[in-house]
C-alpha atoms as a PDB file:
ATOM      1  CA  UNK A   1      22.212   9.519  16.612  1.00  0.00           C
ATOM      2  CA  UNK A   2      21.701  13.036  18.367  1.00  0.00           C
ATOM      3  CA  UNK A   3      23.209  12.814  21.817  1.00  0.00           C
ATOM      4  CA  UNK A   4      19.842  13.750  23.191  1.00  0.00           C
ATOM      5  CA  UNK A   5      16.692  11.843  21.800  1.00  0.00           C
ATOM      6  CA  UNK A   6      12.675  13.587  23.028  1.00  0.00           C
ATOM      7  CA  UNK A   7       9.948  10.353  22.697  1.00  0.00           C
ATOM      8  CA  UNK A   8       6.390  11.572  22.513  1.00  0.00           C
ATOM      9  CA  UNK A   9       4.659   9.368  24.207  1.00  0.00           C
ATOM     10  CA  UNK A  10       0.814   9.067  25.288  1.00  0.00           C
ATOM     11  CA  UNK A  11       0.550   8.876  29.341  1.00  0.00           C
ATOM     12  CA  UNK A  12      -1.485   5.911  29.409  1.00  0.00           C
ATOM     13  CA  UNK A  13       0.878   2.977  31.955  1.00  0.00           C
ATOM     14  CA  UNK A  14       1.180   1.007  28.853  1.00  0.00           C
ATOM     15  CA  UNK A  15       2.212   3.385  26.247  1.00  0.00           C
ATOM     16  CA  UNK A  16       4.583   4.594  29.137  1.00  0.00           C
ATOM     17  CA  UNK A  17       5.818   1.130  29.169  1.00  0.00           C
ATOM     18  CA  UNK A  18       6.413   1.197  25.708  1.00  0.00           C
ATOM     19  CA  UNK A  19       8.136   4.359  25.179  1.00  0.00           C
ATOM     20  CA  UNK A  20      10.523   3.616  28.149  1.00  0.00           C
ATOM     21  CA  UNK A  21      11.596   0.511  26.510  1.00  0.00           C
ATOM     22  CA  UNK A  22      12.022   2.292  23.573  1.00  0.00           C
ATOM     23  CA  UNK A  23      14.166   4.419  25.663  1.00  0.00           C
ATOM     24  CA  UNK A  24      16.224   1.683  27.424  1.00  0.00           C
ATOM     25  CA  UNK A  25      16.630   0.154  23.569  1.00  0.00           C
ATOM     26  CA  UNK A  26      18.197   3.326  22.464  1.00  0.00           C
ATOM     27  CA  UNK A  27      20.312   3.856  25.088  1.00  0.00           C
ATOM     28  CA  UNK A  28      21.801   0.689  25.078  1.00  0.00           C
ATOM     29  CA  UNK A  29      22.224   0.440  21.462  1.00  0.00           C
ATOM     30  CA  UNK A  30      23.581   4.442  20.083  1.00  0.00           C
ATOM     31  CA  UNK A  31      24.190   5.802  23.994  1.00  0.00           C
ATOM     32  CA  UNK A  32      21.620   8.316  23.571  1.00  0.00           C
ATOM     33  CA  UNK A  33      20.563  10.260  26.502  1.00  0.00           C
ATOM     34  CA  UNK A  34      16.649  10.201  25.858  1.00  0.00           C
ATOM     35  CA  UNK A  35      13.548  12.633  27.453  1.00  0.00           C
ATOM     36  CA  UNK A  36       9.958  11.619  27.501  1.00  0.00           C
ATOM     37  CA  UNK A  37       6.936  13.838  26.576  1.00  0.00           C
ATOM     38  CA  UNK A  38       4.192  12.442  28.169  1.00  0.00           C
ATOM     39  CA  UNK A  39       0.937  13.405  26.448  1.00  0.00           C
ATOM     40  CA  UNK A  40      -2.867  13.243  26.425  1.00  0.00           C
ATOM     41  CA  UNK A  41      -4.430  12.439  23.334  1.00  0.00           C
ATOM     42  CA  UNK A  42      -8.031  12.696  21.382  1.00  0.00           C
ATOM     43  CA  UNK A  43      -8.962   8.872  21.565  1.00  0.00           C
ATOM     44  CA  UNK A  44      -7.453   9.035  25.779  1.00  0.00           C
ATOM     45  CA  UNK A  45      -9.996  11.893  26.303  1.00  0.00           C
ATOM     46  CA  UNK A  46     -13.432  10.368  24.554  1.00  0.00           C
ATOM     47  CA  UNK A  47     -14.415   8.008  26.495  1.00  0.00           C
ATOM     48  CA  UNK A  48     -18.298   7.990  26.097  1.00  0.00           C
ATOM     49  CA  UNK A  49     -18.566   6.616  22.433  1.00  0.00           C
ATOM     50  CA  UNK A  50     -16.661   4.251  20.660  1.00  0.00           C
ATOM     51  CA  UNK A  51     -13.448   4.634  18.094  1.00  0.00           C
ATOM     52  CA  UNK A  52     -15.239   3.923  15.979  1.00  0.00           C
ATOM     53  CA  UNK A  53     -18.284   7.091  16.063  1.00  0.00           C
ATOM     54  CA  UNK A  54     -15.700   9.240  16.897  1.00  0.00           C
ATOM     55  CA  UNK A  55     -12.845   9.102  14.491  1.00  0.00           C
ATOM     56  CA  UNK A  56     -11.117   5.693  14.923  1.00  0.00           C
ATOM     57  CA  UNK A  57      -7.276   5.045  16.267  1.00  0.00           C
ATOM     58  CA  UNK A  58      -6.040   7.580  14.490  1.00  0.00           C
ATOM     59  CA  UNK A  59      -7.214   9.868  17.531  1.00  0.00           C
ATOM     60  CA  UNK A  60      -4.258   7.991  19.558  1.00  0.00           C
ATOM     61  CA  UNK A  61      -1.643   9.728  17.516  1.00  0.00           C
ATOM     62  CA  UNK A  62      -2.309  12.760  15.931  1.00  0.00           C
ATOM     63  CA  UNK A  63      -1.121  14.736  18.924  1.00  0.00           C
ATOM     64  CA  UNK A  64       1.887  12.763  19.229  1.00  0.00           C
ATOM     65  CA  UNK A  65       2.786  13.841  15.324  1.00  0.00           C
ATOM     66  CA  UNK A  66       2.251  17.431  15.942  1.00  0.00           C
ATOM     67  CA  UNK A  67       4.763  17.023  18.748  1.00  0.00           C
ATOM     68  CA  UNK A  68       7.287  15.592  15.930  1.00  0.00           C
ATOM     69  CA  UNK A  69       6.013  18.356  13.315  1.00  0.00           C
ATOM     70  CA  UNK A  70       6.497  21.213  15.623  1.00  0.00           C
ATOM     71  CA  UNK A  71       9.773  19.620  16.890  1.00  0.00           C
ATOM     72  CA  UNK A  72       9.364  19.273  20.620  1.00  0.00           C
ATOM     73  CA  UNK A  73       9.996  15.581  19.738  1.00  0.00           C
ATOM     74  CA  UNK A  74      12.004  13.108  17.632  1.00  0.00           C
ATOM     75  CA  UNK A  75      10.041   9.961  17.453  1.00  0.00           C
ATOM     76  CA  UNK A  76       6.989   8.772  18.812  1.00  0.00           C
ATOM     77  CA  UNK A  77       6.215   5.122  19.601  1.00  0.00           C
ATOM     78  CA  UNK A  78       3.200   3.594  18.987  1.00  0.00           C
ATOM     79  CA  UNK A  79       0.909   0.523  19.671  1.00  0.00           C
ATOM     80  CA  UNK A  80       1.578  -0.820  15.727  1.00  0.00           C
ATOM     81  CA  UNK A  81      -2.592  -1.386  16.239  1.00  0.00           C
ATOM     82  CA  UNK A  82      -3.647   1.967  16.746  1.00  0.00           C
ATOM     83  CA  UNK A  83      -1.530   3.313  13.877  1.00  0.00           C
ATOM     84  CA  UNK A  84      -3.398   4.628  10.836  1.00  0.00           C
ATOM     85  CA  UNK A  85      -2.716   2.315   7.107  1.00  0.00           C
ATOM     86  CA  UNK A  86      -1.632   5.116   5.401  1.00  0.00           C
ATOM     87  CA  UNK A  87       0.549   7.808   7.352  1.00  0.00           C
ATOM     88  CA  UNK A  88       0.159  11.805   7.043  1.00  0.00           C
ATOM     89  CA  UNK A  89       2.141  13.386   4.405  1.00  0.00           C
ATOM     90  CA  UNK A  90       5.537  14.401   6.090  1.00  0.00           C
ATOM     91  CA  UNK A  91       6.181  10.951   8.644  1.00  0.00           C
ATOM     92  CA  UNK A  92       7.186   7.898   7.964  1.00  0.00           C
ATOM     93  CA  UNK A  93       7.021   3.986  10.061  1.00  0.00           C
ATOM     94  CA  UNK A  94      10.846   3.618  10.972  1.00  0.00           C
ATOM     95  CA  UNK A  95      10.764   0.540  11.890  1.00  0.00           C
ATOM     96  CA  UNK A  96       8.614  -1.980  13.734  1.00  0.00           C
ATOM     97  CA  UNK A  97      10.045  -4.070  16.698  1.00  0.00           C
ATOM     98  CA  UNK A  98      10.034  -7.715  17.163  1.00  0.00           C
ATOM     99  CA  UNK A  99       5.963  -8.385  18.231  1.00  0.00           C
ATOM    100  CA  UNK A 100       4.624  -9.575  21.887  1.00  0.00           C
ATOM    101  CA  UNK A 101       2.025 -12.250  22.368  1.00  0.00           C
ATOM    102  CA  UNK A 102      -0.274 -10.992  19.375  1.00  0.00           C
ATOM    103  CA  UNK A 103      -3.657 -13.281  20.777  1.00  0.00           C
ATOM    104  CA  UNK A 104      -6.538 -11.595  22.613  1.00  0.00           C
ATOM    105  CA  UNK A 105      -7.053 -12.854  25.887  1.00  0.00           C
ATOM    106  CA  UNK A 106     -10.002 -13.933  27.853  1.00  0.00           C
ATOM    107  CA  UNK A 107      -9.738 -11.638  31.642  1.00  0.00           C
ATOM    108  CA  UNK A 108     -12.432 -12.893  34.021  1.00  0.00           C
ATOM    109  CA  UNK A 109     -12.899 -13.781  37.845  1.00  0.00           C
ATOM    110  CA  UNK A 110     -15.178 -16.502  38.157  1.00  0.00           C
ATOM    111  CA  UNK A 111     -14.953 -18.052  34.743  1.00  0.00           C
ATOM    112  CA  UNK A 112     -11.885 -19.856  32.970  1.00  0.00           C
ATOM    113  CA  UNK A 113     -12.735 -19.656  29.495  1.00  0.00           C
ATOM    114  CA  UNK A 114     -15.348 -18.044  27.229  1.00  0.00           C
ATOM    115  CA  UNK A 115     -17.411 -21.245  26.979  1.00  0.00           C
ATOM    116  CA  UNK A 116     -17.715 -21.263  30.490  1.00  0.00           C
ATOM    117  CA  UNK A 117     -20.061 -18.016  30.576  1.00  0.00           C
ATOM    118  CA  UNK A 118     -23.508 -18.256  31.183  1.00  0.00           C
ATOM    119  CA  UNK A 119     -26.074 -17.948  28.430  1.00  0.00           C
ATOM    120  CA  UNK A 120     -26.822 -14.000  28.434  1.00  0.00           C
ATOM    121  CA  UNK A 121     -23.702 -13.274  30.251  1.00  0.00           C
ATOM    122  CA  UNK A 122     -22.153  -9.482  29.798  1.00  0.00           C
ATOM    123  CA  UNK A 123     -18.654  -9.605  28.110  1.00  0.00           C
ATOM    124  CA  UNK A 124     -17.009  -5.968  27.238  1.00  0.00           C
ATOM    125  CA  UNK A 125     -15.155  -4.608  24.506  1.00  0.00           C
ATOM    126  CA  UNK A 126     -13.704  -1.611  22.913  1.00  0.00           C
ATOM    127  CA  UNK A 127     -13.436  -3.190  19.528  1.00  0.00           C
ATOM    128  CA  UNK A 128     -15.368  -4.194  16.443  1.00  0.00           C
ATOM    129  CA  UNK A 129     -13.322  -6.794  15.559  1.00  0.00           C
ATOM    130  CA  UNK A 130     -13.890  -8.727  19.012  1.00  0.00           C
ATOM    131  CA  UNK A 131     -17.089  -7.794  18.922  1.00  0.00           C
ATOM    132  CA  UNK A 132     -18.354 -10.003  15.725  1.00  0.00           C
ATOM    133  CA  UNK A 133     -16.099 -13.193  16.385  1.00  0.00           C
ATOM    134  CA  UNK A 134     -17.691 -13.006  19.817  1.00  0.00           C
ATOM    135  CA  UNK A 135     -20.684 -13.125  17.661  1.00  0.00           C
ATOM    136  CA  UNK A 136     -19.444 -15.997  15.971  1.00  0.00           C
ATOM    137  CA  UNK A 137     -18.426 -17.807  18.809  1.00  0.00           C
ATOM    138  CA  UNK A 138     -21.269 -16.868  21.214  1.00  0.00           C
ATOM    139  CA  UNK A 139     -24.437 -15.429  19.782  1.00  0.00           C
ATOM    140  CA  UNK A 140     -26.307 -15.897  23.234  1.00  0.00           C
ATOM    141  CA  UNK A 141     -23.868 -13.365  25.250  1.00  0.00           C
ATOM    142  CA  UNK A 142     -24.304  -9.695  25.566  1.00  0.00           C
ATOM    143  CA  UNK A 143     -21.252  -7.770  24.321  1.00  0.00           C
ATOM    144  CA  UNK A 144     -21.008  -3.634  25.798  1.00  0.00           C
ATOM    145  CA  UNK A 145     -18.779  -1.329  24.691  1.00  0.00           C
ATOM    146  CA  UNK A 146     -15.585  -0.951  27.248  1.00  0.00           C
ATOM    147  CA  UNK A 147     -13.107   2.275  26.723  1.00  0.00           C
ATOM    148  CA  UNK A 148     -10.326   3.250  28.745  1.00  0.00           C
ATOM    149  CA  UNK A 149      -6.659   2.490  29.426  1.00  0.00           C
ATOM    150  CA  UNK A 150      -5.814  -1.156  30.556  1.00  0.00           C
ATOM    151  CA  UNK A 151      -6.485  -0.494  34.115  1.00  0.00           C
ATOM    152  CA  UNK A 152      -9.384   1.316  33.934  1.00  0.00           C
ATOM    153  CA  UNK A 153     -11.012  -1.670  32.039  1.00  0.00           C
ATOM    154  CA  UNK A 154      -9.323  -3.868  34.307  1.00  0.00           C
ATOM    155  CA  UNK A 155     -11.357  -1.801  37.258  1.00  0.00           C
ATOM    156  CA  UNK A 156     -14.838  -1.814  35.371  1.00  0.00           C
ATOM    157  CA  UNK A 157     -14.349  -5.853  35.397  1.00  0.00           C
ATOM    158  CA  UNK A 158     -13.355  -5.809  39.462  1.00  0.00           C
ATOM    159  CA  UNK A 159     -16.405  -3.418  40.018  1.00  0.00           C
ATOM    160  CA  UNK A 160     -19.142  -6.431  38.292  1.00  0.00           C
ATOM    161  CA  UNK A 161     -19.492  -4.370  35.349  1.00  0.00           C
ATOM    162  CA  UNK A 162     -18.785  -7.004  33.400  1.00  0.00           C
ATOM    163  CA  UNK A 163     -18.438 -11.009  33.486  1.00  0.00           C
ATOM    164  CA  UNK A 164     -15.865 -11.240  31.445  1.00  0.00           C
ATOM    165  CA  UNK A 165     -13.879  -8.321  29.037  1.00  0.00           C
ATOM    166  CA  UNK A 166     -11.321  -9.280  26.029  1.00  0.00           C
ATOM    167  CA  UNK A 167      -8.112  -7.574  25.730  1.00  0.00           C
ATOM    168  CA  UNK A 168      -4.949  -7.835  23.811  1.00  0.00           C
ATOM    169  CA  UNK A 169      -2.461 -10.039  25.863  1.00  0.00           C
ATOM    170  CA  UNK A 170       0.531  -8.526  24.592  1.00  0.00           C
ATOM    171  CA  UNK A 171      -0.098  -5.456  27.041  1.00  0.00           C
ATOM    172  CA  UNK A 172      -1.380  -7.256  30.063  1.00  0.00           C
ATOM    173  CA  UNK A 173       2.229  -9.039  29.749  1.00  0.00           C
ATOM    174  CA  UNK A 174       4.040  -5.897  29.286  1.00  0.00           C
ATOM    175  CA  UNK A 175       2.790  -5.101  32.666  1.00  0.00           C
ATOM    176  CA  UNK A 176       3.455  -7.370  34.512  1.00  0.00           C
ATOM    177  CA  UNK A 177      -0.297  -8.525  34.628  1.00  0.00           C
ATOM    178  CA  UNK A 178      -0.318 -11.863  33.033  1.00  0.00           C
ATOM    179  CA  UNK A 179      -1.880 -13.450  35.790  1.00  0.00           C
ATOM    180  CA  UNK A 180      -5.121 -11.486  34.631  1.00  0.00           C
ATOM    181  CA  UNK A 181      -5.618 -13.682  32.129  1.00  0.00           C
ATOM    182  CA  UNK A 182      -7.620 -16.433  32.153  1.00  0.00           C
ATOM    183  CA  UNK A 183      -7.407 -18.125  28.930  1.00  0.00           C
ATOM    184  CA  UNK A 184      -5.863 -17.453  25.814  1.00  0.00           C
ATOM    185  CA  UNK A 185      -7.930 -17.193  22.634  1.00  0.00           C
ATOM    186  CA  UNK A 186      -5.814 -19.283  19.864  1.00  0.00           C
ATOM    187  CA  UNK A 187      -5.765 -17.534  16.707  1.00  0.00           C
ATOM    188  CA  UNK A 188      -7.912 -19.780  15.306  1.00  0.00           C
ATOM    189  CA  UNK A 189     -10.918 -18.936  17.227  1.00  0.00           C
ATOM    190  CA  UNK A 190     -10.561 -15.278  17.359  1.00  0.00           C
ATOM    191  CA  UNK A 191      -7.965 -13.478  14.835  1.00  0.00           C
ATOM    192  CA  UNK A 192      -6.101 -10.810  16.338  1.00  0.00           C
ATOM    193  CA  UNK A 193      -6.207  -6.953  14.251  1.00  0.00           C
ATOM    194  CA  UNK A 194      -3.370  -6.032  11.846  1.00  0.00           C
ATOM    195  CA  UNK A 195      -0.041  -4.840  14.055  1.00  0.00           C
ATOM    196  CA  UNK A 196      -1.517  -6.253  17.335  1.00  0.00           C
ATOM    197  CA  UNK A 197       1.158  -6.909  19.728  1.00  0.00           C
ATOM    198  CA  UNK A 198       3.978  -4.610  17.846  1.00  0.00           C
ATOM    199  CA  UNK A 199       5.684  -1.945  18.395  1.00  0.00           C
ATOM    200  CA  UNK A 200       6.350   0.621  15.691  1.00  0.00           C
ATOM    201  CA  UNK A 201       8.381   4.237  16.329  1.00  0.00           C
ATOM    202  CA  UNK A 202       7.071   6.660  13.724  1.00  0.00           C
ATOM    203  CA  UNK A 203       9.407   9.673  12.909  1.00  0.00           C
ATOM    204  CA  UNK A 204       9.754  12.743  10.587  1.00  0.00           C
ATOM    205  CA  UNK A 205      10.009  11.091   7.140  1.00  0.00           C
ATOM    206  CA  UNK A 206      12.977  14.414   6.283  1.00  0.00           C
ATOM    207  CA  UNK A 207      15.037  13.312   9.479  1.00  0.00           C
ATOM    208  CA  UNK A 208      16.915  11.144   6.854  1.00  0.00           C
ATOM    209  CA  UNK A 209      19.853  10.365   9.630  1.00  0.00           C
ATOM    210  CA  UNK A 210      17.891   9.319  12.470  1.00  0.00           C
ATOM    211  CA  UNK A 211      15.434   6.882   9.910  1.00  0.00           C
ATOM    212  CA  UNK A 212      18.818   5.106   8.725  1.00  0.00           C
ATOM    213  CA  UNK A 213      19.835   4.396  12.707  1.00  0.00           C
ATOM    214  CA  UNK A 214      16.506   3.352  13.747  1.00  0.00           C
ATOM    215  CA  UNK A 215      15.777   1.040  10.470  1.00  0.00           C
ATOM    216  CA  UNK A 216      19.093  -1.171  12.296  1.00  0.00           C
ATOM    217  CA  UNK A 217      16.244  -1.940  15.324  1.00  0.00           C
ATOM    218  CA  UNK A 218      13.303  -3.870  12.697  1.00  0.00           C
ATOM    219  CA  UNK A 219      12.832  -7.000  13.637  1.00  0.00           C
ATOM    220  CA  UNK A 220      12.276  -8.158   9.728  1.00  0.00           C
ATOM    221  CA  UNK A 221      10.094 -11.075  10.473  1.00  0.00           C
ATOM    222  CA  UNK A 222       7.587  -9.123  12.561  1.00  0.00           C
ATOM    223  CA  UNK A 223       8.030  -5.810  10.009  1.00  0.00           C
ATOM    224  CA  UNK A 224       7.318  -8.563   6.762  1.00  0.00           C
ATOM    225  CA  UNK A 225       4.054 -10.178   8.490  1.00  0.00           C
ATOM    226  CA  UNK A 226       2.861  -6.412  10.006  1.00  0.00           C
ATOM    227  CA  UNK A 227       3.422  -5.413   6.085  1.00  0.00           C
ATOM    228  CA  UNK A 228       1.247  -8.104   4.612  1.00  0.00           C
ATOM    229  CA  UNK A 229      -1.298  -7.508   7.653  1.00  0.00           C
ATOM    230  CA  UNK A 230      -1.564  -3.787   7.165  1.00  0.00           C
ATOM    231  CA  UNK A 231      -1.691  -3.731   3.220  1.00  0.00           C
ATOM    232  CA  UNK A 232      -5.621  -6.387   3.464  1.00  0.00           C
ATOM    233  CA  UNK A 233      -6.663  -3.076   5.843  1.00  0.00           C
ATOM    234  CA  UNK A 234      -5.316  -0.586   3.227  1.00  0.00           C
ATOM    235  CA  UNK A 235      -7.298  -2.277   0.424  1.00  0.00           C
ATOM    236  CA  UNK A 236     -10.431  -3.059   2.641  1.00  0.00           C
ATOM    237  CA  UNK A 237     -10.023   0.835   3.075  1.00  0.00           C
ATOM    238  CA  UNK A 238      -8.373   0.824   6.763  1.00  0.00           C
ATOM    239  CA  UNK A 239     -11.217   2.012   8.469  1.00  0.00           C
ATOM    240  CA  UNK A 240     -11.924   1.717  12.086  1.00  0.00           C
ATOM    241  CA  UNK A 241     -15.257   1.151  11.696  1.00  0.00           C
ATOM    242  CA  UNK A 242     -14.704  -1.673   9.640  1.00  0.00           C
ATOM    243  CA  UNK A 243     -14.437  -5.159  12.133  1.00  0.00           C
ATOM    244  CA  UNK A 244     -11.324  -6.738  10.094  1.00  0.00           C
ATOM    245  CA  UNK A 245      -8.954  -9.343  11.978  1.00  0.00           C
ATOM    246  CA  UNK A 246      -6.300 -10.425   9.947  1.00  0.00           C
ATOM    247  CA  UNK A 247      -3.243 -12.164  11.086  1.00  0.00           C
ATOM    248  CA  UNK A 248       0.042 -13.697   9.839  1.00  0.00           C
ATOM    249  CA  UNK A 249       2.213 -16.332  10.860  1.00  0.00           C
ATOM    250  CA  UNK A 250       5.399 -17.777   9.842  1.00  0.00           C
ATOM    251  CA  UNK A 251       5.999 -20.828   8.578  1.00  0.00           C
ATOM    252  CA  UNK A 252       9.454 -21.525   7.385  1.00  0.00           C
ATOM    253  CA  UNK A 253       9.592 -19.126   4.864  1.00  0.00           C
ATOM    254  CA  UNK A 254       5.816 -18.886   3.968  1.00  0.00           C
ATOM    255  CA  UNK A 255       4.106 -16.245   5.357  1.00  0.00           C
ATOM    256  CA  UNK A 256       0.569 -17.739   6.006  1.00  0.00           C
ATOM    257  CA  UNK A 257      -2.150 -14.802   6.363  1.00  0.00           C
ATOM    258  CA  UNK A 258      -5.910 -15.406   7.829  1.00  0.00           C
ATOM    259  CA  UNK A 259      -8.349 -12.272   7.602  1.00  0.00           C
ATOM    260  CA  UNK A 260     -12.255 -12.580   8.909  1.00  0.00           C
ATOM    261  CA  UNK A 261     -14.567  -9.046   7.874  1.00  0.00           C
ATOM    262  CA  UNK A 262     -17.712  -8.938   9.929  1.00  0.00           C
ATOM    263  CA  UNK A 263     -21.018  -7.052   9.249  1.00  0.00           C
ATOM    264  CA  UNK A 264     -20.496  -3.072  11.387  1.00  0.00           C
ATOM    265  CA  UNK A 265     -24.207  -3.254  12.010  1.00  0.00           C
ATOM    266  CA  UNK A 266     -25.089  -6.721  12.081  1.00  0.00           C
ATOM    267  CA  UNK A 267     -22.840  -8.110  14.774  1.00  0.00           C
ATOM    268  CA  UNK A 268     -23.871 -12.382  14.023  1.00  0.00           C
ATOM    269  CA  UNK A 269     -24.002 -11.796  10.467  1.00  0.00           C
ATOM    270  CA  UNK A 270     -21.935 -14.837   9.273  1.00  0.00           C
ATOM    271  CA  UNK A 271     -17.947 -13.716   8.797  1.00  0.00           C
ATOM    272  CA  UNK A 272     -16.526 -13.605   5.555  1.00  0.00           C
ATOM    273  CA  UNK A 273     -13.184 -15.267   5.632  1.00  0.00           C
ATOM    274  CA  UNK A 274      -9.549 -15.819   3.770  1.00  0.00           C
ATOM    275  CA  UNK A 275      -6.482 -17.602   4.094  1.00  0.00           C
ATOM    276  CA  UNK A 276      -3.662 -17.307   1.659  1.00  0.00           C
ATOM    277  CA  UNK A 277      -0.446 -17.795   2.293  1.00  0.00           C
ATOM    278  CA  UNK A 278       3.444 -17.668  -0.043  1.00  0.00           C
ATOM    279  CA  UNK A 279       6.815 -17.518   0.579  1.00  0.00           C
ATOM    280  CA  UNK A 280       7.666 -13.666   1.604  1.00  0.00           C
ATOM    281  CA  UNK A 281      11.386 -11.990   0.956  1.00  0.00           C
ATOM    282  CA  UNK A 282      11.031  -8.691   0.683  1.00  0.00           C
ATOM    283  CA  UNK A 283       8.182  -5.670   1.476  1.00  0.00           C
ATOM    284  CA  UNK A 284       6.707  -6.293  -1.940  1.00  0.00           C
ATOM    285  CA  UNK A 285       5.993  -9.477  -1.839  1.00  0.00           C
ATOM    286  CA  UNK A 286       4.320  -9.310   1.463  1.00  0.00           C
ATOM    287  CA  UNK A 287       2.169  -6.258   0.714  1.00  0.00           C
ATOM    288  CA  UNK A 288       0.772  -8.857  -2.420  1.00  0.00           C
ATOM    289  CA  UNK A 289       0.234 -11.660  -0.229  1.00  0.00           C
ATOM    290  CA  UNK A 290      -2.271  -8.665   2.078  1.00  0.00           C
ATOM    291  CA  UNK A 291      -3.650  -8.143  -1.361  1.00  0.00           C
ATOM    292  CA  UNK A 292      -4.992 -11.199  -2.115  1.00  0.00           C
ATOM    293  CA  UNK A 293      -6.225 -11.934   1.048  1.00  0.00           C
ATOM    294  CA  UNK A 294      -8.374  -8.909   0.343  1.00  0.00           C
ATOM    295  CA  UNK A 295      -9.194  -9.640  -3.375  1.00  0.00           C
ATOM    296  CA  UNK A 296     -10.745 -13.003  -1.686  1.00  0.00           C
ATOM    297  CA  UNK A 297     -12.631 -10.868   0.776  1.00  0.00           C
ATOM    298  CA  UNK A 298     -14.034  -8.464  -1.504  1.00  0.00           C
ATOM    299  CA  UNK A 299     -14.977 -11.926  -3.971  1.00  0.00           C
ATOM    300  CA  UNK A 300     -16.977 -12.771  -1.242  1.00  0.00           C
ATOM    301  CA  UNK A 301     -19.209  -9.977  -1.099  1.00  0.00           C
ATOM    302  CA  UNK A 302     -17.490  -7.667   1.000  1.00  0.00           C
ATOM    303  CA  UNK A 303     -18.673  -4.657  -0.195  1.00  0.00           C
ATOM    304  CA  UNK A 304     -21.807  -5.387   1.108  1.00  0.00           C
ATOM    305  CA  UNK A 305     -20.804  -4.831   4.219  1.00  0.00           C
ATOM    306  CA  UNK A 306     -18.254  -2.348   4.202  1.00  0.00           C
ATOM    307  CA  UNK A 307     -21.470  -0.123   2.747  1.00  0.00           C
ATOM    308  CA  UNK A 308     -22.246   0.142   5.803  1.00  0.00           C
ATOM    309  CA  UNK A 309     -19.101   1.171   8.000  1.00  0.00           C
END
């Protein structure tokens, strides 16, 4: 590895986090001395409208690959989450680190758990996704739109904007925030988004040496579920304004894989659902198992509603 290593990174506290344990990990493992280029992105600067009228998560890394294009950086680290299904000619995933806490979780100050809101109570959200299994779980509450970095949602909450907001609790942990959250939502009441809770470092796919030294940091359980997760979004067609949770979990060596599609306009419309699961040993086979999650999706009627994402 070069002896000095440039991470572009967005500016957020979080992605900070994230890039300086990137940073830490690479120093410890090849001795590189390593810079960070803190940036502001699209989706950090749009705060009015959701991801999804706007241009989805794809606005959370664009800049950051036109810092690795132009070469002011080497690799950029994402949230695996906010990282587009299919990646721009010219970079390539590296290599996906072992995931966090991938659940949602339930951040409140007077009530423990969702089912302890009151009947018309205000719960925010930045997400489709959340949005409809919210739906599902609670048609009587009132889900708003929430955008912002973690502690700017964190402040709308403090401020009574909200009774209750949902957020991923794999960044409230990396934090140090944990005591935020309330309740958990099991996976089986709300399924978390493809990638949610990994990291991934994306890099020039022609910067052959540094791809063969970072591939050594996968985590290849996380990197085979992420793969099966990411390929039901890639043939639901991976858009943001699409509200698909899919999730998969080890067991042994099966690979079980859940995926839920909600309506985009019609928020209780009932969820379609799937659940397939196989044993998994290599990229190929887990990209098949996303497949048929989706071919049971799409059996279901789900063109229907992606019509209208």
């Amino acid at each position: 590895m070069a002896a000095s290593i440039v991470i572009a990174t967005r500016e957020s506290r979080l992605a900070l986090w994230q890039a300086e344990h990137v940073r830490d990990l690479l120093a410890q493992r090849f001795g590189a001395q390593v810079e960070l280029l803190g940036m502001t992105t699209r989706g950090d600067q749009i705060l009015d409208r959701t991801l999804s009228k706007v241009g989805g998560k794809g606005l959370f890394v664009k800049e950051l690959e036109t810092a690795l294009e132009e070469g002011r950086a080497h690799l950029a680290v994402h949230s695996l989450k906010d990282v587009p299904m299919d990646l721009p000619e010219g970079f390539a995933l590296a290599c996906v680190l072992e995931r966090e806490d991938p659940r949602d979780a339930f951040v409140s100050p007077r009530y423990q758990r969702l089912a302890d809101l009151p009947q018309g109570a205000k719960v925010g959200t930045s997400s489709l996704r959340r949005w409809v299994q919210l739906g599902a779980l609670r048609p009587d509450l009132v889900v708003e739109p929430l955008r912002g970095n973690l502690d700017t949602r964190l402040r709308k909450l403090d401020e009574g904007q909200y009774d209750a907001i949902v957020l991923a609790a794999a960044g409230l942990k990396r934090l140090g925030l944990a005591a935020r959250i309330r309740s958990v939502f099991e996976t089986g009441e709300m399924l978390p988004c493809a990638g949610q809770g990994a990291l991934g470092i994306e890099v020039r796919s022609d910067n052959a040496a540094l791809l063969q030294q970072l591939v050594t940091l996968t985590h290849r359980p996380t990197w085979l579920a992420v793969q099966a997760e990411r390929a039901v979004s890639r043939a639901m067609g991976g858009s943001c304004s699409m509200p698909l949770a899919v999730h998969a979990q080890w067991r042994g060596d099966t690979l079980w894989l859940r995926a839920a599609l909600g309506h985009p306009a019609r928020p209780l419309a009932t969820l379609l659902r799937a659940e397939v699961e196989a044993a998994v040993a290599d990229d190929a086979q887990a990209r098949a198992l996303g497949e048929r999650a989706a071919q049971a999706l799409q059996a279901q009627g789900s063109a229907a509603y992606l019509a209208e994402a």
